[in-house]
C-alpha atoms as a PDB file:
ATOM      1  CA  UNK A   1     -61.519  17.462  16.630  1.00  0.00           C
ATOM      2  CA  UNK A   2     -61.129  19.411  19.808  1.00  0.00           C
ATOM      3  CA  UNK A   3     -58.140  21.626  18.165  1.00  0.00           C
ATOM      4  CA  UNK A   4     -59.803  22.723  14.790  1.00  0.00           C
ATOM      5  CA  UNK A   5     -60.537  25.936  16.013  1.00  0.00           C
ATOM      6  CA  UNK A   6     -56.951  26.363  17.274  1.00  0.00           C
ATOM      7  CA  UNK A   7     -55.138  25.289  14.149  1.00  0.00           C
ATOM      8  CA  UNK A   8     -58.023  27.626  11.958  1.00  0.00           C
ATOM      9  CA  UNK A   9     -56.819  30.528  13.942  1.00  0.00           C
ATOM     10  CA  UNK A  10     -53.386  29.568  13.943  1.00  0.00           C
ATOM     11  CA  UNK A  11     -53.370  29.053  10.138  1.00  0.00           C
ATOM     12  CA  UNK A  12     -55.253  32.223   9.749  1.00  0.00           C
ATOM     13  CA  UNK A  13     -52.892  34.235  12.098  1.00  0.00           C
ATOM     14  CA  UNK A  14     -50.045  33.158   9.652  1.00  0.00           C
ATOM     15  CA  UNK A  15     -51.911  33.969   6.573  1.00  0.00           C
ATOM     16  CA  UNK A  16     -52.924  37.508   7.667  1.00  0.00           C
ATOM     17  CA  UNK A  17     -50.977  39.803   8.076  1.00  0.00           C
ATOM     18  CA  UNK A  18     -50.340  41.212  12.195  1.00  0.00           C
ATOM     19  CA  UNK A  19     -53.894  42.550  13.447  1.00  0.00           C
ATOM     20  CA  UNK A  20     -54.351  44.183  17.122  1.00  0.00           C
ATOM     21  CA  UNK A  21     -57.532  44.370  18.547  1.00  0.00           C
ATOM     22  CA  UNK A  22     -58.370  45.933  22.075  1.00  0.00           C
ATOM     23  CA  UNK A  23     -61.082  43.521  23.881  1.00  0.00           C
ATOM     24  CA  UNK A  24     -63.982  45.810  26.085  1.00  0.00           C
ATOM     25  CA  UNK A  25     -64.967  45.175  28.975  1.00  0.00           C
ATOM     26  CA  UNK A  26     -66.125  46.724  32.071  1.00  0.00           C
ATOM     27  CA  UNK A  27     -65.150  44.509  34.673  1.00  0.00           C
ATOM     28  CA  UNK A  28     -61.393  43.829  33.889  1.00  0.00           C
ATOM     29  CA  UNK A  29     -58.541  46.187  32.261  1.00  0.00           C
ATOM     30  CA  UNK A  30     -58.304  45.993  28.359  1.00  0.00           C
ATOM     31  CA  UNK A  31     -55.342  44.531  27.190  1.00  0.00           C
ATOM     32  CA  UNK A  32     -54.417  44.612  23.371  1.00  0.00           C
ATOM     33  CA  UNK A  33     -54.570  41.337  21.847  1.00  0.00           C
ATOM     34  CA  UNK A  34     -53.720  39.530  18.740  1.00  0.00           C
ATOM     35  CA  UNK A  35     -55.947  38.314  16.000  1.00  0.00           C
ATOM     36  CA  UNK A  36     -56.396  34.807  18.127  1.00  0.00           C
ATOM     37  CA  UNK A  37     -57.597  36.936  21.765  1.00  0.00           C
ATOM     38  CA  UNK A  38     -53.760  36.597  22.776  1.00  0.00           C
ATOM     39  CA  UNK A  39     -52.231  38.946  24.897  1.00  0.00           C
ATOM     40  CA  UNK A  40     -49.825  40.804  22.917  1.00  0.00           C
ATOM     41  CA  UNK A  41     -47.529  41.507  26.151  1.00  0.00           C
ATOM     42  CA  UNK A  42     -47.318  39.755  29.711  1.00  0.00           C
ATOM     43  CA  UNK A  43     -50.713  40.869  31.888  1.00  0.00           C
ATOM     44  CA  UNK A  44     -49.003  40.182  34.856  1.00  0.00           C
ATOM     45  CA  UNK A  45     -45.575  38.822  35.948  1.00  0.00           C
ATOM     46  CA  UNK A  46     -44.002  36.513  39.058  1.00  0.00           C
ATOM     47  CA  UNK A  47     -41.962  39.579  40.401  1.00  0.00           C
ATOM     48  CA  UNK A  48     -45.303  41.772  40.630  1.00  0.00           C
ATOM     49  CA  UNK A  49     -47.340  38.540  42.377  1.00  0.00           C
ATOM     50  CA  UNK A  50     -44.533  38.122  44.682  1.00  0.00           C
ATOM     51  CA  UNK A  51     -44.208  41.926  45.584  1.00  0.00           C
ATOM     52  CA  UNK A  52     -47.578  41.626  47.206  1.00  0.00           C
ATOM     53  CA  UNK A  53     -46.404  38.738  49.600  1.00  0.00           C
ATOM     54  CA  UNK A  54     -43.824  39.964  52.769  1.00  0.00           C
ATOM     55  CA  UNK A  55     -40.323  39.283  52.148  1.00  0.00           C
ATOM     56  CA  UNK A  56     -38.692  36.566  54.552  1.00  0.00           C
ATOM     57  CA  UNK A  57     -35.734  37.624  56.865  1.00  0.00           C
ATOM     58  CA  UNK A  58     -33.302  34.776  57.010  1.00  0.00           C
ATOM     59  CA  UNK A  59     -30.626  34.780  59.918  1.00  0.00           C
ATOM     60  CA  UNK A  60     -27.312  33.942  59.230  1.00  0.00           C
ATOM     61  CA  UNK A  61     -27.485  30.612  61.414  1.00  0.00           C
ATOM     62  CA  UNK A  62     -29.973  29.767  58.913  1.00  0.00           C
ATOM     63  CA  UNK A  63     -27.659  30.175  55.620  1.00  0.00           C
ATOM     64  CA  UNK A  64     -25.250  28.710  57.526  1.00  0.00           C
ATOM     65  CA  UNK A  65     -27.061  25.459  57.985  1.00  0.00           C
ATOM     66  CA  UNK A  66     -28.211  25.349  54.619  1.00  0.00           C
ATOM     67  CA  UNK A  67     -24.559  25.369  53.035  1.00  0.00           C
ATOM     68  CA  UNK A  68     -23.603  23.029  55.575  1.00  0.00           C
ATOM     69  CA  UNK A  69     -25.805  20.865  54.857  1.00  0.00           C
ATOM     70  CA  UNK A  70     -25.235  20.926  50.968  1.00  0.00           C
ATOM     71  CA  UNK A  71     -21.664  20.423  51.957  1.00  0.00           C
ATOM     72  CA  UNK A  72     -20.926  23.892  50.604  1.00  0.00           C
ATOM     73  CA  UNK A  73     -18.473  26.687  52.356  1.00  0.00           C
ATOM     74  CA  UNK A  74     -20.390  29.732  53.060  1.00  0.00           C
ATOM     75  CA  UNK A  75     -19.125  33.065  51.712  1.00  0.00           C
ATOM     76  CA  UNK A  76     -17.823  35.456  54.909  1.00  0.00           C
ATOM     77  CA  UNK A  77     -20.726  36.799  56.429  1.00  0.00           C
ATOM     78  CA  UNK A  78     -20.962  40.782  55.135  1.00  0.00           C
ATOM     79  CA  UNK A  79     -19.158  40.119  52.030  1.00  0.00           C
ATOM     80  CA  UNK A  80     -21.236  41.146  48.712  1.00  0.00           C
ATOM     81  CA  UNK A  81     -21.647  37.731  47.924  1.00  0.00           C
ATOM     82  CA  UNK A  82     -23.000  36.513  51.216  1.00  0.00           C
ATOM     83  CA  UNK A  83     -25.797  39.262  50.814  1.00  0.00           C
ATOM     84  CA  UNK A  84     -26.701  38.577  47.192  1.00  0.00           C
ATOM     85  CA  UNK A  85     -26.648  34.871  48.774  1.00  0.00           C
ATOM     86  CA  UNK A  86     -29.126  35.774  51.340  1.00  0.00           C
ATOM     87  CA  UNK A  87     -31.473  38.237  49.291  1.00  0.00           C
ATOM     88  CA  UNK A  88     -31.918  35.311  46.767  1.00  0.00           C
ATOM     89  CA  UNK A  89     -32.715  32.051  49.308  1.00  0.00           C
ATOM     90  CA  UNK A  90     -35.318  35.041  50.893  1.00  0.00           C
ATOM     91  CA  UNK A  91     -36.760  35.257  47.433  1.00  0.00           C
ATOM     92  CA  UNK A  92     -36.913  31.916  46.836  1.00  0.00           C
ATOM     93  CA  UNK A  93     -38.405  31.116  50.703  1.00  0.00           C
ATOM     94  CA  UNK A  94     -41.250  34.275  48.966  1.00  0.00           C
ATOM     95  CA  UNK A  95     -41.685  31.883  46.051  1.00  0.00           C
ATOM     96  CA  UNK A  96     -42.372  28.613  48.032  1.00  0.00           C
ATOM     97  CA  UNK A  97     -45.031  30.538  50.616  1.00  0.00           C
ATOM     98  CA  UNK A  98     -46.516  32.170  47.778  1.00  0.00           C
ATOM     99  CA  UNK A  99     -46.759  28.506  46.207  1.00  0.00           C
ATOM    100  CA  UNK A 100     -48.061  27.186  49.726  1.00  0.00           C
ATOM    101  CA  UNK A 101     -51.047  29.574  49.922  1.00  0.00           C
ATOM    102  CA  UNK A 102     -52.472  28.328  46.663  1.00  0.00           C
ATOM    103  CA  UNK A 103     -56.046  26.747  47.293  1.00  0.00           C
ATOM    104  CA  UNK A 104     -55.582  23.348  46.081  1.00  0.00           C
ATOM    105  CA  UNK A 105     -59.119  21.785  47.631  1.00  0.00           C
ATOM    106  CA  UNK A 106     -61.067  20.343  45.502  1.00  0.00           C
ATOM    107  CA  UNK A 107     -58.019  19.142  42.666  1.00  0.00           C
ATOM    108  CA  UNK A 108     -57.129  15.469  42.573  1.00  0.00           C
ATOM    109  CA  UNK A 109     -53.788  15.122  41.406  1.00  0.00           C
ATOM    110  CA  UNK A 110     -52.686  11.935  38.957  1.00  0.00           C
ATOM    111  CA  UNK A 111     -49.132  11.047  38.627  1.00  0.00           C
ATOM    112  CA  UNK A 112     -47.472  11.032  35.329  1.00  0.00           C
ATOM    113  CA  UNK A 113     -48.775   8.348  32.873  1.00  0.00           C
ATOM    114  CA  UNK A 114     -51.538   6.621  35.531  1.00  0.00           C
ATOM    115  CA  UNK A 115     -54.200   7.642  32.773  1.00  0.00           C
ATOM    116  CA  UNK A 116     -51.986   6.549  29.764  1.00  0.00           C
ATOM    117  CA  UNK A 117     -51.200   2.920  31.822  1.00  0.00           C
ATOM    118  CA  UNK A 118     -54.631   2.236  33.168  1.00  0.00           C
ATOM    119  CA  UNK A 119     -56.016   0.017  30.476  1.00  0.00           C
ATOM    120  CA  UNK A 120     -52.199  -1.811  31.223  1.00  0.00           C
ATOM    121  CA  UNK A 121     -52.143  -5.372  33.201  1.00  0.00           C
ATOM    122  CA  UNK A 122     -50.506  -5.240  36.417  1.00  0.00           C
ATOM    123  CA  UNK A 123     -47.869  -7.029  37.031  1.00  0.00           C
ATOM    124  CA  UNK A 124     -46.279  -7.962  40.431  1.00  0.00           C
ATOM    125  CA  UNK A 125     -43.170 -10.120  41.193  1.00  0.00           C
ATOM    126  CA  UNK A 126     -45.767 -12.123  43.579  1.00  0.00           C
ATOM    127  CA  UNK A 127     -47.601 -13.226  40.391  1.00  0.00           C
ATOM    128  CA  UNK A 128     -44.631 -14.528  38.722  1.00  0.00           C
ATOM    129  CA  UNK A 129     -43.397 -17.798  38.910  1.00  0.00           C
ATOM    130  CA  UNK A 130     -39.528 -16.774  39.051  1.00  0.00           C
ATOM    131  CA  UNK A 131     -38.047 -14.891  41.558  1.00  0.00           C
ATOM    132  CA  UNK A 132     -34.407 -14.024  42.965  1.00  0.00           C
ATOM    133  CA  UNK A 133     -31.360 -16.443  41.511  1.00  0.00           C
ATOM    134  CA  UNK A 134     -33.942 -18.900  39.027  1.00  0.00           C
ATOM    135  CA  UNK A 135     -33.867 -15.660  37.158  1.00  0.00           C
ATOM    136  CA  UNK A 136     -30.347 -15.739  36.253  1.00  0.00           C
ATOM    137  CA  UNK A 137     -31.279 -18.321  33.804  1.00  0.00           C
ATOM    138  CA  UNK A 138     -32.426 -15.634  31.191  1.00  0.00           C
ATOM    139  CA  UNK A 139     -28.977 -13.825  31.274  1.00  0.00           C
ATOM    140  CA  UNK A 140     -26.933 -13.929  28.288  1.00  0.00           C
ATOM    141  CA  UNK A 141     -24.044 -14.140  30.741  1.00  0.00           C
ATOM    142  CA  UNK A 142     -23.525 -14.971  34.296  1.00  0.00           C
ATOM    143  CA  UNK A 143     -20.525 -15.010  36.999  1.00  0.00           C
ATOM    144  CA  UNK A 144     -21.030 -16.779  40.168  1.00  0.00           C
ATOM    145  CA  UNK A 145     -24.324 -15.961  40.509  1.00  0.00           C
ATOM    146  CA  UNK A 146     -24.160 -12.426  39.172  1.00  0.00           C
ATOM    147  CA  UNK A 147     -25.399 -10.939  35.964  1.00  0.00           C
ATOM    148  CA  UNK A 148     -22.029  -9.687  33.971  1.00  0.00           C
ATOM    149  CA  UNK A 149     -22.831  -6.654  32.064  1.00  0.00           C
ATOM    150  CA  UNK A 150     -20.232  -5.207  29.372  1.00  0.00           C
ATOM    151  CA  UNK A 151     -19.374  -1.902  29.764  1.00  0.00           C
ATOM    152  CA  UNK A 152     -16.723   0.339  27.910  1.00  0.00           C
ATOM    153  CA  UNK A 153     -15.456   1.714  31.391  1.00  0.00           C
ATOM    154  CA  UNK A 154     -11.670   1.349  31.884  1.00  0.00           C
ATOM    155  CA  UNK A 155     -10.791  -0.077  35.685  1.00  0.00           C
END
């Protein structure tokens, strides 16, 4: 019921033909909007946010380490490609500091599907009455003691 007003303006949005509208206000900037309040282009984007925070200086030790440890060989330090290297892992340090100065008191976070599963029965190992080899019993096939599954791998 929540979403009639959503699909009404949705359906009337493709019914009628394309209508701008400039919203009024005095305490923010007008932006032109479609027939539904939307902003016809971007208000704002990442690059402008993240112009406002400093930029990171990373040292070469510090690349370094990072492609060592993602087992990677560095570019030569001075080459283009080390410094388009550099000036993006600075951006992307921006990014994650930007990210890290975002007031998150007060929000509870819920991991994915808690509120779909929460009417769901528990169920623990501990509670059942099988554990470990007993459960071999409800293979379809077995090898010493090992569940055999077929797979269309070549060895």
């Amino acid at each position: 019921m929540a979403f009639q007003p959503l699909q009404r303006c949705l359906r009337l949005t493709l019914a009628l033909p394309k209508v701008s509208f400039r919203k009024h206000s005095t305490s923010r900037p007008t932006h032109e909007t479609d027939f539904c309040g939307i902003p016809v282009r971007p208000t704002w984007s990442v690059n402008q946010l993240l112009s406002s925070y400093p930029s990171p200086k990373l040292s070469p030790t510090t690349i370094n380490r990072l492609y060592e440890l993602s087992a990677l060989i560095p570019p030569k330090e001075g080459t283009p490609q080390y410094k388009a290297v550099a000036k993006d892992l600075e951006e992307m340090v921006r990014l994650v500091e930007a990210v890290r100065l975002v007031d998150t008191s007060g929000i509870s976070v819920t991991g994915r599907g808690e509120k779909e599963d929460a009417d769901r029965e528990n169920f623990s190992l501990e509670d059942s009455e099988e554990t470990g080899h007993a459960l071999l019993k409800h293979a379809s096939r077995t090898q010493d003691q090992f569940y055999v599954v077929d797979s269309e791998r070549r060895r």
